[in-house]
C-alpha atoms as a PDB file:
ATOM      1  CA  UNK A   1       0.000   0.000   0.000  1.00  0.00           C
ATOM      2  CA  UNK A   2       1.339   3.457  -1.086  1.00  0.00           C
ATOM      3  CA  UNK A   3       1.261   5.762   1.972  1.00  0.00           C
ATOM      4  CA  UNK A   4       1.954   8.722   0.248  1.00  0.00           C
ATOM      5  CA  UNK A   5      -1.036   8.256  -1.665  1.00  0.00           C
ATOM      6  CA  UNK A   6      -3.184   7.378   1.337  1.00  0.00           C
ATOM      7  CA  UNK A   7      -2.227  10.666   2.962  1.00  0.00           C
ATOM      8  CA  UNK A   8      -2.731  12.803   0.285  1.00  0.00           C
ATOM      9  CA  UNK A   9      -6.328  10.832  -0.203  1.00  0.00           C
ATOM     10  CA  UNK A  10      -6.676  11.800   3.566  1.00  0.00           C
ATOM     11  CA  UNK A  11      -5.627  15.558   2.983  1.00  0.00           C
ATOM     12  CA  UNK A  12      -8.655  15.490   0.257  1.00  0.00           C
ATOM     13  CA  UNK A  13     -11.277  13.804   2.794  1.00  0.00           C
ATOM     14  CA  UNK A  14     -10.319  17.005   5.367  1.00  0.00           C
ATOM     15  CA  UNK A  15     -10.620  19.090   2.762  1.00  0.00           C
ATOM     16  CA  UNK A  16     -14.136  17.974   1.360  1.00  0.00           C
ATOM     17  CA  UNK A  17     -14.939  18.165   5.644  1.00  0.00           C
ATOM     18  CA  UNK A  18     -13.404  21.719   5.982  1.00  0.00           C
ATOM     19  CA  UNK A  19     -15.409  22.434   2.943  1.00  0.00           C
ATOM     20  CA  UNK A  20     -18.679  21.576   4.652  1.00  0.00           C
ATOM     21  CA  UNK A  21     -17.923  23.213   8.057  1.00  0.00           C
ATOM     22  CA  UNK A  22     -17.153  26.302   6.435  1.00  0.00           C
ATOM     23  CA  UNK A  23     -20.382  26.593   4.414  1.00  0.00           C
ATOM     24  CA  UNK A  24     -22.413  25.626   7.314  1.00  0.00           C
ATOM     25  CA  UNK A  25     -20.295  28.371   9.720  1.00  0.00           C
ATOM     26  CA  UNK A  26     -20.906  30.611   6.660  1.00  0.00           C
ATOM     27  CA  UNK A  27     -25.095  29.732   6.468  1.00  0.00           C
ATOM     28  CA  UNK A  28     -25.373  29.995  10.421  1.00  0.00           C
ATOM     29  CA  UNK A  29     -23.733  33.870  10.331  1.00  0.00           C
ATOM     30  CA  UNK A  30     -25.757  34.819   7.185  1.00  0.00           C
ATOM     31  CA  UNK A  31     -29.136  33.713   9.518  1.00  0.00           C
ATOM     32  CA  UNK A  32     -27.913  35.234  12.710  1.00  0.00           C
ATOM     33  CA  UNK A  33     -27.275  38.712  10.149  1.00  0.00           C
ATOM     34  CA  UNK A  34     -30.971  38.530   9.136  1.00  0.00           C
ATOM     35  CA  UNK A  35     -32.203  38.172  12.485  1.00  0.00           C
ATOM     36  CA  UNK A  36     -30.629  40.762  13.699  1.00  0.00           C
ATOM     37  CA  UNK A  37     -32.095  43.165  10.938  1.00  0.00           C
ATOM     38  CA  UNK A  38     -35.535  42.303  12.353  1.00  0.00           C
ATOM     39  CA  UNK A  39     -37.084  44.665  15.014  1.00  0.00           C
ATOM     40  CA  UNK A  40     -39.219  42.776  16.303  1.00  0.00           C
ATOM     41  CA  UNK A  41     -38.169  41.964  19.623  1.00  0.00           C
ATOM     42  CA  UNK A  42     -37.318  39.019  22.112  1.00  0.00           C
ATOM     43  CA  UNK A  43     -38.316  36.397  20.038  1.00  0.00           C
ATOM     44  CA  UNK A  44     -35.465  37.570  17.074  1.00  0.00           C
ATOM     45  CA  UNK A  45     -32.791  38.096  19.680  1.00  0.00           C
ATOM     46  CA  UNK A  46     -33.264  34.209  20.486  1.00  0.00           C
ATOM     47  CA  UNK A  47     -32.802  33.362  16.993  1.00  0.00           C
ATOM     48  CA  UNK A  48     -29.839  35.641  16.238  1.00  0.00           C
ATOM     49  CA  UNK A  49     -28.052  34.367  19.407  1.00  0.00           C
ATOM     50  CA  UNK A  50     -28.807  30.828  18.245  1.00  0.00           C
ATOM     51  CA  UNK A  51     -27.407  31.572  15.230  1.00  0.00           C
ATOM     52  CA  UNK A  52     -24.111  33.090  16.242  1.00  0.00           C
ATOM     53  CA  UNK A  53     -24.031  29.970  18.271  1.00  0.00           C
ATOM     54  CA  UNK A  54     -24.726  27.498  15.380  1.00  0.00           C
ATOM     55  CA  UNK A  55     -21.903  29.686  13.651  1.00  0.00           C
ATOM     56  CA  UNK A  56     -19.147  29.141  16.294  1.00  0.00           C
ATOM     57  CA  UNK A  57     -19.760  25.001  16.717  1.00  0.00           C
ATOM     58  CA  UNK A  58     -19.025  25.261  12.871  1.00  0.00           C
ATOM     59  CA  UNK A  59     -15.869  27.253  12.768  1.00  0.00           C
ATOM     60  CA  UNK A  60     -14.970  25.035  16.389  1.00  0.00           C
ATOM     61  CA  UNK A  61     -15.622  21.765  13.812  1.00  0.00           C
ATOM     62  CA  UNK A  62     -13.603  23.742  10.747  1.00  0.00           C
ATOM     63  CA  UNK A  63     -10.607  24.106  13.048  1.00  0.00           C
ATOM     64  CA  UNK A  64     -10.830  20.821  14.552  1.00  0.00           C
ATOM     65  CA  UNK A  65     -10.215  19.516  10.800  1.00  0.00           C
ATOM     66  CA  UNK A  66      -8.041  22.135  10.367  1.00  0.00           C
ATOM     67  CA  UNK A  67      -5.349  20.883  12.965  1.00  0.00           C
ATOM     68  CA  UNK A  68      -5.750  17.341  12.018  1.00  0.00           C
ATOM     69  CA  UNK A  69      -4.822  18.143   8.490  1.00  0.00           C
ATOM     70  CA  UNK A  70      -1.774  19.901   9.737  1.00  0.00           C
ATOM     71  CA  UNK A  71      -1.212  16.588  11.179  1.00  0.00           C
ATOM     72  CA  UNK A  72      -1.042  14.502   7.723  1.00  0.00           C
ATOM     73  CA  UNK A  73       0.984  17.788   6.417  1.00  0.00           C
ATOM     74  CA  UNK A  74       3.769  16.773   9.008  1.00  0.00           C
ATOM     75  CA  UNK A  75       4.012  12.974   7.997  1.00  0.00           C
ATOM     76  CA  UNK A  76       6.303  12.252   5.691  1.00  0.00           C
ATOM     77  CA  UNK A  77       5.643   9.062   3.379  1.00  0.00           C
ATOM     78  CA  UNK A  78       9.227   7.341   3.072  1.00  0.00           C
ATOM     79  CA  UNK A  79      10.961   6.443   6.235  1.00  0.00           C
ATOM     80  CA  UNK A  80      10.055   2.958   7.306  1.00  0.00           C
ATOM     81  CA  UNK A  81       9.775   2.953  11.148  1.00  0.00           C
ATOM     82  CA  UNK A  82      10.975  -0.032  13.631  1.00  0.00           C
ATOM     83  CA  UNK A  83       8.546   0.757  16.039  1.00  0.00           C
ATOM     84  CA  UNK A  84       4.936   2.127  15.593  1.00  0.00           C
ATOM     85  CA  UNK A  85       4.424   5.700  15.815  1.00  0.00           C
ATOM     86  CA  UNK A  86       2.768   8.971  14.482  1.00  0.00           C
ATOM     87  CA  UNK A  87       2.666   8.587  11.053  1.00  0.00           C
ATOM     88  CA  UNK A  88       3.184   4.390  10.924  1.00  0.00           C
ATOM     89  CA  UNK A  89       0.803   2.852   8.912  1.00  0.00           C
ATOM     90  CA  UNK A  90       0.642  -0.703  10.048  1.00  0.00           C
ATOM     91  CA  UNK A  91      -0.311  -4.078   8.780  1.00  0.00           C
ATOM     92  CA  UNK A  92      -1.699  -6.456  11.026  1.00  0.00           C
ATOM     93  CA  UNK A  93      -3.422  -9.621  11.560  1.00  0.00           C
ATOM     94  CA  UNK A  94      -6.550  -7.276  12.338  1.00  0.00           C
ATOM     95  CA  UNK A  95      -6.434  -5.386   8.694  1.00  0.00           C
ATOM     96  CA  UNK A  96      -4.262  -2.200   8.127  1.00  0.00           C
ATOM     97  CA  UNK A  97      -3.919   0.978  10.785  1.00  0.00           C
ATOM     98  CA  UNK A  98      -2.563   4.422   9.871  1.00  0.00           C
ATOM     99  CA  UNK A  99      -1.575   6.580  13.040  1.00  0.00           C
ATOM    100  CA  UNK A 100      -2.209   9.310  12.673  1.00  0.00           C
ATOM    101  CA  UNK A 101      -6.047  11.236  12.548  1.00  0.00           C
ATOM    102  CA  UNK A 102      -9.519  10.111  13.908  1.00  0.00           C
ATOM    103  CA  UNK A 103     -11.267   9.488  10.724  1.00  0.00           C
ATOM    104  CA  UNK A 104     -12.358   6.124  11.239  1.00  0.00           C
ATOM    105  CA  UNK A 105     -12.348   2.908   8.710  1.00  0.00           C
ATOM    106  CA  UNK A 106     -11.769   4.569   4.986  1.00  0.00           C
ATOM    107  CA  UNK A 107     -11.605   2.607   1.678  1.00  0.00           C
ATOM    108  CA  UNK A 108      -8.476   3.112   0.043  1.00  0.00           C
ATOM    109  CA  UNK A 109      -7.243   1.104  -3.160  1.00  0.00           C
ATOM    110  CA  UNK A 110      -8.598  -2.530  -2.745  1.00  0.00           C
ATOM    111  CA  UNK A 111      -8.784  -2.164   1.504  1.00  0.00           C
ATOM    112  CA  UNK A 112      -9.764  -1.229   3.892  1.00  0.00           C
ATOM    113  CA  UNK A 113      -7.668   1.397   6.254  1.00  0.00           C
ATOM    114  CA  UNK A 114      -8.788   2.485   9.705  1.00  0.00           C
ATOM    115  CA  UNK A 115      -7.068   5.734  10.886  1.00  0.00           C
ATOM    116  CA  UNK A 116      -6.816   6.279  14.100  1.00  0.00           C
ATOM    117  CA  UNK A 117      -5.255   8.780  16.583  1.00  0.00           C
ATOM    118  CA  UNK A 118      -2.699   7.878  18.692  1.00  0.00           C
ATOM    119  CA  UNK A 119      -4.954   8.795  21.832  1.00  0.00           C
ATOM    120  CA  UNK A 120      -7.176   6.449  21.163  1.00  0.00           C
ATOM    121  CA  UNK A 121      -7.414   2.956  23.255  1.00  0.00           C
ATOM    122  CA  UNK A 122      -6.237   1.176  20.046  1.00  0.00           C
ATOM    123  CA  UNK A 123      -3.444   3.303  18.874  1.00  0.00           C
ATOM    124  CA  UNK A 124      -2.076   3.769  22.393  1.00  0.00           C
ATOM    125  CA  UNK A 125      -1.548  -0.587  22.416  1.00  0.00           C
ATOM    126  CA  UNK A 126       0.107   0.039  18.928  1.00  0.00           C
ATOM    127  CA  UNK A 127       2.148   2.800  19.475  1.00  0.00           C
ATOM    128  CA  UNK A 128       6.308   1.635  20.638  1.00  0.00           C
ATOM    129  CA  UNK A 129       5.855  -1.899  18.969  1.00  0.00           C
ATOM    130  CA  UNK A 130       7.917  -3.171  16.464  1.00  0.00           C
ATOM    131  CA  UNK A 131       7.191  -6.198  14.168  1.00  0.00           C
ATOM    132  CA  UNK A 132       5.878  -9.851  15.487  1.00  0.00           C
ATOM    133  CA  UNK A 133       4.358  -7.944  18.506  1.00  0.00           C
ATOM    134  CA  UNK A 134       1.103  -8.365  19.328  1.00  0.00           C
ATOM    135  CA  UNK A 135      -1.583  -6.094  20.736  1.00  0.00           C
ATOM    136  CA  UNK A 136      -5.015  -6.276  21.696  1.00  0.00           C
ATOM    137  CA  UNK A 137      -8.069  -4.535  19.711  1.00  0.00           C
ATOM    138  CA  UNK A 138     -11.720  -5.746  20.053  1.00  0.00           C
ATOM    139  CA  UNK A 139     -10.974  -7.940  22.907  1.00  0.00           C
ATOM    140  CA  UNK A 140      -8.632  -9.995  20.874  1.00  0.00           C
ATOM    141  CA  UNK A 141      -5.019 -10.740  20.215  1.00  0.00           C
ATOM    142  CA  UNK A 142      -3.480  -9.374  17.046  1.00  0.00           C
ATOM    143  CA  UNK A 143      -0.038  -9.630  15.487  1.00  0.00           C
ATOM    144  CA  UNK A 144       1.914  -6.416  13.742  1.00  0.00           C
ATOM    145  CA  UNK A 145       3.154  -8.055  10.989  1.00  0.00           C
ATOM    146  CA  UNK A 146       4.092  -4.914   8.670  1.00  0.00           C
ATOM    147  CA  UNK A 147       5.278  -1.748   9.238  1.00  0.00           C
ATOM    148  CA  UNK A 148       5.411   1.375   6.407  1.00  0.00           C
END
């Protein structure tokens, strides 16, 4: 599997996501404008505040992709690690792991990738281990047997 190519299909899946938060932050501020053009009281206040608040979970969720994309920018696609880490993308008994940003199981080429962070419960058992070590994920034993 090409890692190069799976980051920059990554980079284009954050992108398509920053794409959407921004539209949405963009919609939610247009609405909380118009409501605040109204005069007619209370009841348009509401609105306008839950606009601006609709507005800043968007641009919260657009920066939220934003760092993890600055993630991928900082992984570089040729070294081939001896232990897991930031970055590894890892062949095991259990499928294929990339360590690197939450996005969950992606199709990629012919398989199946899941990316994970390395906070989460099954990058944290990955991350230090080399080949033929084994880990546990879904409450069974699995076996590294590739690291790119």
């Amino acid at each position: 599997m090409d890692k190069l190519a799976l980051i920059v299909y990554m980079k284009g899946l954050l992108d398509e996501k920053m794409g959407v938060a921004w539209s949405a932050m963009e919609a939610a501020q247009e609405s909380a404008n118009d409501q605040g053009k109204s005069s007619m009281g209370d009841k348009y206040e509401t609105s306008r505040s839950m606009g601006q608040l609709d507005r800043n979970m968007h641009a919260r969720q657009y920066e939220q992709i934003r760092q993890e994309r600055l993630i991928l920018e900082r992984i570089g696609g040729s070294e081939v690690p001896e232990r897991a880490a930031v970055g590894s993308l890892i062949q095991t008994t259990a499928g294929w792991f990339f360590v690197s940003v939450s996005l969950g199981a992606i199709k990629f080429e012919t398989e199946s990738v899941l990316a994970i962070s390395s906070g989460s419960p099954v990058g944290i058992s990955l991350l230090g281990k080399g080949l033929g070590s084994s880990f546990r994920f879904l409450n069974k034993d699995h076996q590294i047997i590739g690291l790119f």
